[in-house]
N, C-alpha and C. Protein backbone atom coordinates (compact mmCIF):
# COMPACT_ATOMS: atom_id res chain seq x y z
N UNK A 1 -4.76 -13.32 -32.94
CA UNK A 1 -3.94 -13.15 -31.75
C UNK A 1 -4.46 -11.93 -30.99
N UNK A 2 -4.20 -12.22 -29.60
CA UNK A 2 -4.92 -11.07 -28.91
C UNK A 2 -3.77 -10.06 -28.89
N UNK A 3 -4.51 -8.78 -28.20
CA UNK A 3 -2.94 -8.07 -28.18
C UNK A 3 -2.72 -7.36 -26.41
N UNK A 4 -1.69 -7.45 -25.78
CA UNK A 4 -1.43 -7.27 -24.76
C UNK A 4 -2.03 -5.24 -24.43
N UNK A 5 -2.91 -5.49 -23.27
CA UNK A 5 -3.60 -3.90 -23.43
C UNK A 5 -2.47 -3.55 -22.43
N UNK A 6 -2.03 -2.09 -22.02
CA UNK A 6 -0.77 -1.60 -21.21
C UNK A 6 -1.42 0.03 -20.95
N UNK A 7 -1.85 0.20 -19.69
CA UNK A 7 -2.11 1.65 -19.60
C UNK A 7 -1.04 2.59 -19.20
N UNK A 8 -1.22 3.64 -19.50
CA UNK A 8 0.19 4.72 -18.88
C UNK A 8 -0.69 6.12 -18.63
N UNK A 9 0.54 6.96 -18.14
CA UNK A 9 -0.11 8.35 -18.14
C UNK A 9 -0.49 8.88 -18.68
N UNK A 10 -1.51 9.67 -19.15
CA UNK A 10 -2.01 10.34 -20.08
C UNK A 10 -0.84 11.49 -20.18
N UNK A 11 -0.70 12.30 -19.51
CA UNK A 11 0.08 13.16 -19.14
C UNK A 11 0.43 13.18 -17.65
N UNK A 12 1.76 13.58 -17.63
CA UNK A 12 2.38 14.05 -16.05
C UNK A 12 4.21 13.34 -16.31
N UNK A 13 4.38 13.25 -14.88
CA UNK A 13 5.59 12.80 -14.93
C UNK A 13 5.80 11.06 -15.06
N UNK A 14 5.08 10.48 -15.31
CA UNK A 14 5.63 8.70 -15.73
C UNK A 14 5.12 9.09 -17.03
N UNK A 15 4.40 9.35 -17.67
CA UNK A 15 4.33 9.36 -19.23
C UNK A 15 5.67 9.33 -20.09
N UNK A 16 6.35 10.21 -19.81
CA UNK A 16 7.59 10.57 -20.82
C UNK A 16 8.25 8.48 -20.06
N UNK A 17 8.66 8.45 -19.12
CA UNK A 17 9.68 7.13 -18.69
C UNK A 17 9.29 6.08 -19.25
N UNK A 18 7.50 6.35 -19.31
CA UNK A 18 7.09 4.80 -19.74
C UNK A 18 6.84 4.46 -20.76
N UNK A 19 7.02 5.74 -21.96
CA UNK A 19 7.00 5.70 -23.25
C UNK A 19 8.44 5.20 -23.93
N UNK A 20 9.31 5.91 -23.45
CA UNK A 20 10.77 5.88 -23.05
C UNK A 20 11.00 3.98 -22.87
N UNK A 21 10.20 3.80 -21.59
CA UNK A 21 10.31 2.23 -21.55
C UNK A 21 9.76 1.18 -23.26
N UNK A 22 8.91 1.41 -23.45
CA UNK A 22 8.52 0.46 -24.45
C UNK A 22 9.33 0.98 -25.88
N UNK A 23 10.08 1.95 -25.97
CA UNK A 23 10.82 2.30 -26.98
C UNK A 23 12.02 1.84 -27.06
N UNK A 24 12.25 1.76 -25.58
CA UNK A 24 13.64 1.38 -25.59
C UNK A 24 13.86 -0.24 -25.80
N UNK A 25 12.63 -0.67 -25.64
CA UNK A 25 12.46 -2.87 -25.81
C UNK A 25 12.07 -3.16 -27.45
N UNK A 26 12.17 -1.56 -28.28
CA UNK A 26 11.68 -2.19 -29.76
C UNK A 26 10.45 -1.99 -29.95
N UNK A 27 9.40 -1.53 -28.93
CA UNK A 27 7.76 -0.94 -29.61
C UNK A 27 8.08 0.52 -30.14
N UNK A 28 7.26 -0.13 -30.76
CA UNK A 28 7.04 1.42 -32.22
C UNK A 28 5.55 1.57 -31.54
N UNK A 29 5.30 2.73 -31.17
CA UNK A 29 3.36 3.22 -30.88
C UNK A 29 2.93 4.26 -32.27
N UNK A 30 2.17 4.09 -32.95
CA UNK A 30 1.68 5.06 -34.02
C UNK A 30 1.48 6.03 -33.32
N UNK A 31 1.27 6.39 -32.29
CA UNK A 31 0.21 7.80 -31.90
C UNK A 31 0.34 7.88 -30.77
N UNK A 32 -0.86 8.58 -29.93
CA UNK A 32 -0.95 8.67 -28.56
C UNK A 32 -0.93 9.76 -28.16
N UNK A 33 -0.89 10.33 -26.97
CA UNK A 33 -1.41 11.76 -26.43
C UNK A 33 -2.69 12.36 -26.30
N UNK A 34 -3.08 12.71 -27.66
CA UNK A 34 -4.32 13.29 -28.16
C UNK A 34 -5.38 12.36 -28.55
N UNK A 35 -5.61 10.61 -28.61
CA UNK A 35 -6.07 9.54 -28.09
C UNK A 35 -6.24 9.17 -27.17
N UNK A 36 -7.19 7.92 -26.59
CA UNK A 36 -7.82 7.25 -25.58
C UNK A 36 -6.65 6.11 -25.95
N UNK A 37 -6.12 5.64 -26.59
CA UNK A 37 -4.98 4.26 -26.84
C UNK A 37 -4.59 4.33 -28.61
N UNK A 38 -3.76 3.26 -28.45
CA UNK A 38 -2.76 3.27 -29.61
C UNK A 38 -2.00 2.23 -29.66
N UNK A 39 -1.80 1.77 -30.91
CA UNK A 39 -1.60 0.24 -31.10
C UNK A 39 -0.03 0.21 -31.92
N UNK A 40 0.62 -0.74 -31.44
CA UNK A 40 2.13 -0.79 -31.87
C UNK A 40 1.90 -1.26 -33.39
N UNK A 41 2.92 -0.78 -33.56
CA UNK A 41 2.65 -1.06 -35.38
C UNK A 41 4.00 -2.92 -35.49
N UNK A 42 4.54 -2.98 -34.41
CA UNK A 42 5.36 -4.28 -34.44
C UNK A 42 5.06 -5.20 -33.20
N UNK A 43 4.48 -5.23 -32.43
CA UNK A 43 4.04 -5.96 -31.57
C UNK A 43 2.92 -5.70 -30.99
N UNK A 44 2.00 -7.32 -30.58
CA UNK A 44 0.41 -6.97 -30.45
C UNK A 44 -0.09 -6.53 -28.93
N UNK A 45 0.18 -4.97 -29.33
CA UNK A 45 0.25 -4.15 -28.25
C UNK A 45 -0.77 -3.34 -28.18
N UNK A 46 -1.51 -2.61 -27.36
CA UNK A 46 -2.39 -1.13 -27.57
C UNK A 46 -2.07 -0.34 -25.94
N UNK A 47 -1.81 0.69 -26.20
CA UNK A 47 -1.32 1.25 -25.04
C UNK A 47 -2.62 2.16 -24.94
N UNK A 48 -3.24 2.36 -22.96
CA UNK A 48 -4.27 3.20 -23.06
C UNK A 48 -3.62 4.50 -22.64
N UNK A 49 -4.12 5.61 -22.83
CA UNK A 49 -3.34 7.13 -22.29
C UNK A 49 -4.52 7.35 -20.85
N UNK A 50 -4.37 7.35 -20.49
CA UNK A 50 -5.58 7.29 -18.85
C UNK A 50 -4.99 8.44 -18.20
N UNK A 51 -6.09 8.81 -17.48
CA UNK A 51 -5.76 9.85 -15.95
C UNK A 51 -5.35 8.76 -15.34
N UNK A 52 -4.06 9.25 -14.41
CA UNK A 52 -3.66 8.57 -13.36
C UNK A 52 -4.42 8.09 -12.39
N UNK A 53 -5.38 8.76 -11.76
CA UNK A 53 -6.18 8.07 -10.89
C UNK A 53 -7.39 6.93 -11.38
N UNK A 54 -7.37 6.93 -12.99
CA UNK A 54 -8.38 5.82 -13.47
C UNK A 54 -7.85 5.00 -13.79
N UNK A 55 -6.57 4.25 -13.69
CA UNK A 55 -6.10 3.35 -13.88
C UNK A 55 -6.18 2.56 -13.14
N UNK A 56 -6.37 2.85 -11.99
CA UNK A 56 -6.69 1.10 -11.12
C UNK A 56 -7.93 0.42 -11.51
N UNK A 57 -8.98 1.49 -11.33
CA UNK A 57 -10.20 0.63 -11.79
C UNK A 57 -10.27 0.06 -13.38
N UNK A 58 -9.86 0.52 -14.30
CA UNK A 58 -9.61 0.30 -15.99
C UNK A 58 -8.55 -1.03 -15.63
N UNK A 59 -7.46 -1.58 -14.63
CA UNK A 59 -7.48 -2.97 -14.24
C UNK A 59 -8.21 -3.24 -13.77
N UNK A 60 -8.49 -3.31 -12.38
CA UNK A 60 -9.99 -4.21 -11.88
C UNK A 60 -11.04 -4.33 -13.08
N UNK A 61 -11.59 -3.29 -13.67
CA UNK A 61 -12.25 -3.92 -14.80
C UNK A 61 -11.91 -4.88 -15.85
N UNK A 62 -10.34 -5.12 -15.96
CA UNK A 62 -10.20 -6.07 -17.07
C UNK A 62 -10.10 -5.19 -18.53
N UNK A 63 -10.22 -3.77 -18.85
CA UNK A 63 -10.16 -3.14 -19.67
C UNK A 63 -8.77 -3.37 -20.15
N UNK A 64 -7.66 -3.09 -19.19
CA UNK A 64 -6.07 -3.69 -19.76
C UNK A 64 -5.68 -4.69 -18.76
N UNK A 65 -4.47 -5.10 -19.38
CA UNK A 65 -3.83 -5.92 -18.45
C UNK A 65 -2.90 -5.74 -17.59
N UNK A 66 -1.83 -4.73 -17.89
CA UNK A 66 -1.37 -4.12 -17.04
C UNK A 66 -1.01 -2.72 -17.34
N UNK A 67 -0.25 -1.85 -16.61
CA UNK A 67 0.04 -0.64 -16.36
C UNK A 67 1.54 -0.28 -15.16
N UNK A 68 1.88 1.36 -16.04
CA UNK A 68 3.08 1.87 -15.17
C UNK A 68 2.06 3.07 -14.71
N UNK A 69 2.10 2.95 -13.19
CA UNK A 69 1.78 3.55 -12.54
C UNK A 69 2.07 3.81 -10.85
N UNK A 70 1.74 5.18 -11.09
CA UNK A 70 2.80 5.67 -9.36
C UNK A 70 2.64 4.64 -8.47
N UNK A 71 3.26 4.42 -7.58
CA UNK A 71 2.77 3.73 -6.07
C UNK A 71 1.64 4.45 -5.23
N UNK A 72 2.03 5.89 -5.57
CA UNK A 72 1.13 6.53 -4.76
C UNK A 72 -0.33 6.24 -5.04
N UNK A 73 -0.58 6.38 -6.24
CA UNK A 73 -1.86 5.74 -6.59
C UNK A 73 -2.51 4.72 -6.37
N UNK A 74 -1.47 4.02 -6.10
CA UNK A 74 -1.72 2.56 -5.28
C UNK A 74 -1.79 2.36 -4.55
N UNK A 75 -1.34 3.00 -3.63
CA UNK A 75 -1.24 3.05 -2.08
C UNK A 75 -3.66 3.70 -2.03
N UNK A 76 -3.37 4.99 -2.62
CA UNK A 76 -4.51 5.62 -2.92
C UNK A 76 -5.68 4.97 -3.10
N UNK A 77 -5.62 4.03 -4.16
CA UNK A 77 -6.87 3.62 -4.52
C UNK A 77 -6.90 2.37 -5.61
N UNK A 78 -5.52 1.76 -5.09
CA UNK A 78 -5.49 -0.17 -5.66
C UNK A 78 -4.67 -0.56 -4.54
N UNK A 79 -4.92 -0.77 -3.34
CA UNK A 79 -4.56 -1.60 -2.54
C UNK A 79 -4.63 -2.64 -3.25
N UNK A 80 -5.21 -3.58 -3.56
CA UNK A 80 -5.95 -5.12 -3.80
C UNK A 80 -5.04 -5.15 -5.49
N UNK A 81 -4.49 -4.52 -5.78
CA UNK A 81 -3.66 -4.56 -7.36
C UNK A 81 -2.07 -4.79 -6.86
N UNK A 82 -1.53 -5.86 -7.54
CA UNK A 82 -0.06 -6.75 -6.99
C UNK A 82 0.88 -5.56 -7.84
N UNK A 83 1.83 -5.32 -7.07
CA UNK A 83 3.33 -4.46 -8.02
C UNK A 83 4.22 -5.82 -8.26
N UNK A 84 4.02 -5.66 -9.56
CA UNK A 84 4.62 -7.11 -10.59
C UNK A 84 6.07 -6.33 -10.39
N UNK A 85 6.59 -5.18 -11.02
CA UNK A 85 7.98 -4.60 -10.43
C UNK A 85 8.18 -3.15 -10.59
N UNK A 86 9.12 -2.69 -9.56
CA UNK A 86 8.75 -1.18 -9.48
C UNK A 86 10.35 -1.40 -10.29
N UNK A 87 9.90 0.22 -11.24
CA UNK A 87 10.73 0.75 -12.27
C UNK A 87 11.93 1.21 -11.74
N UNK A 88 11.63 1.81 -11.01
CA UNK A 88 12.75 3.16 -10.31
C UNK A 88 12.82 4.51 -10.56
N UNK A 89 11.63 4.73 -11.58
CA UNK A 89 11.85 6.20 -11.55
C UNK A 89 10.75 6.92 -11.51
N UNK A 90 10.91 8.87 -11.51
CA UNK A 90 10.05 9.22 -11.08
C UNK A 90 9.65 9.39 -9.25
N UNK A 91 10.42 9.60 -8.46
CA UNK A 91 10.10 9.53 -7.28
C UNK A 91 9.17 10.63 -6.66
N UNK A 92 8.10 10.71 -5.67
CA UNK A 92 7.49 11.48 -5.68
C UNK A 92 8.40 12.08 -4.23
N UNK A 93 8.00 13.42 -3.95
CA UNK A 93 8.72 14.13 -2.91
C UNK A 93 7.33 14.95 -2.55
N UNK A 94 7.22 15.18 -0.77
CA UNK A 94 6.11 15.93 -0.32
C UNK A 94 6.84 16.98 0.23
N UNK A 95 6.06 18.26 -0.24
CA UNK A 95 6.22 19.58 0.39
C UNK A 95 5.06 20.12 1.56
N UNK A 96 5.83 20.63 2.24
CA UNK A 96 4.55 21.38 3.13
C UNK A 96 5.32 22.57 3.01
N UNK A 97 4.48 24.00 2.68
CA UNK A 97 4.30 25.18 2.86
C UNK A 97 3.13 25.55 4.38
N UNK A 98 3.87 26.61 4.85
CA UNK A 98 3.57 27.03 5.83
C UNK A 98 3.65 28.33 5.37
N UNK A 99 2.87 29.36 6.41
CA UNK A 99 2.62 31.22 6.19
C UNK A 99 4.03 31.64 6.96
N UNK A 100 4.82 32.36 6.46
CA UNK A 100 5.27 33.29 6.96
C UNK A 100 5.78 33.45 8.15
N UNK A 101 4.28 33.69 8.65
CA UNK A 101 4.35 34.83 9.68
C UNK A 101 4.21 33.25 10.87
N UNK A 102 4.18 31.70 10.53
CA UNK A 102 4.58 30.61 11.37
C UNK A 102 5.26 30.47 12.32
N UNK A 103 4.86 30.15 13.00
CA UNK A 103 6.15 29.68 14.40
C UNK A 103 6.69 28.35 14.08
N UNK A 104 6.45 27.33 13.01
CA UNK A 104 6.85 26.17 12.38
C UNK A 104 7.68 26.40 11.72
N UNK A 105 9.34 25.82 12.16
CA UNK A 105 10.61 25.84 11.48
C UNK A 105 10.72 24.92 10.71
N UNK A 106 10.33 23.40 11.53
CA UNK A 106 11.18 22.21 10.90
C UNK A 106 9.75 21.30 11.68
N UNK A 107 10.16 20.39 10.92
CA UNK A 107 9.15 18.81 10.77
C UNK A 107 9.12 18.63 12.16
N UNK A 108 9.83 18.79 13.07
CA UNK A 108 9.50 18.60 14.80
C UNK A 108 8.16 19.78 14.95
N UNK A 109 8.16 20.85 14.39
CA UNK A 109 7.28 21.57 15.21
C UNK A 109 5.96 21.19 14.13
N UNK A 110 5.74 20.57 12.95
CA UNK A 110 4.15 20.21 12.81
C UNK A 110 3.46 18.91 13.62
């Protein structure tokens, strides 16, 4: 039997949710973190630990089959990769810092 490949964060903020996710459906993972992947000890699973930004191509290659990963990344650099379903969590938020000494108060004046 083959076993379903599933990439996630290596580290950052979806790592902890999406580990969280397959724990909470009954996968047991032996390991992970300090590995390249890791294989469920109850279902024919191997999870890869990836940089976030190498996960689109590690799909397009066919290396896994699927993955939890930001939108932003997708937006970034897997246009052409389908969102089977967004999770809900994890939302990203953009800051802009400005100097000081700015005449920029508020989002009208950039």
């Amino acid at each position: 039997m083959s076993k379903l490949k599933i990439a996630v964060q290596k580290s950052g903020r979806l790592n902890e949710e999406s580990m969280r996710i397959l724990k909470n459906i009954g996968i047991s993972i032996d390991n992970g973190k300090d590995q390249l992947k890791a294989s469920a000890r109850n279902f024919p699973l191997e999870v890869f630990y990836l940089r976030n930004g190498d996960i689109p191509q590690y799909l397009r290659d066919g290396v896994v089959d699927i993955a939890i990963i930001g939108e932003n990344v997708l937006i970034e650099k897997g246009q052409d990769l389908p969102i089977v379903e967004r999770l809900g969590f994890s939302k990203c938020k953009v800051s802009i810092a400005v100097p000081k000494s700015s005449k920029s108060k508020s989002l009208q004046d950039l």
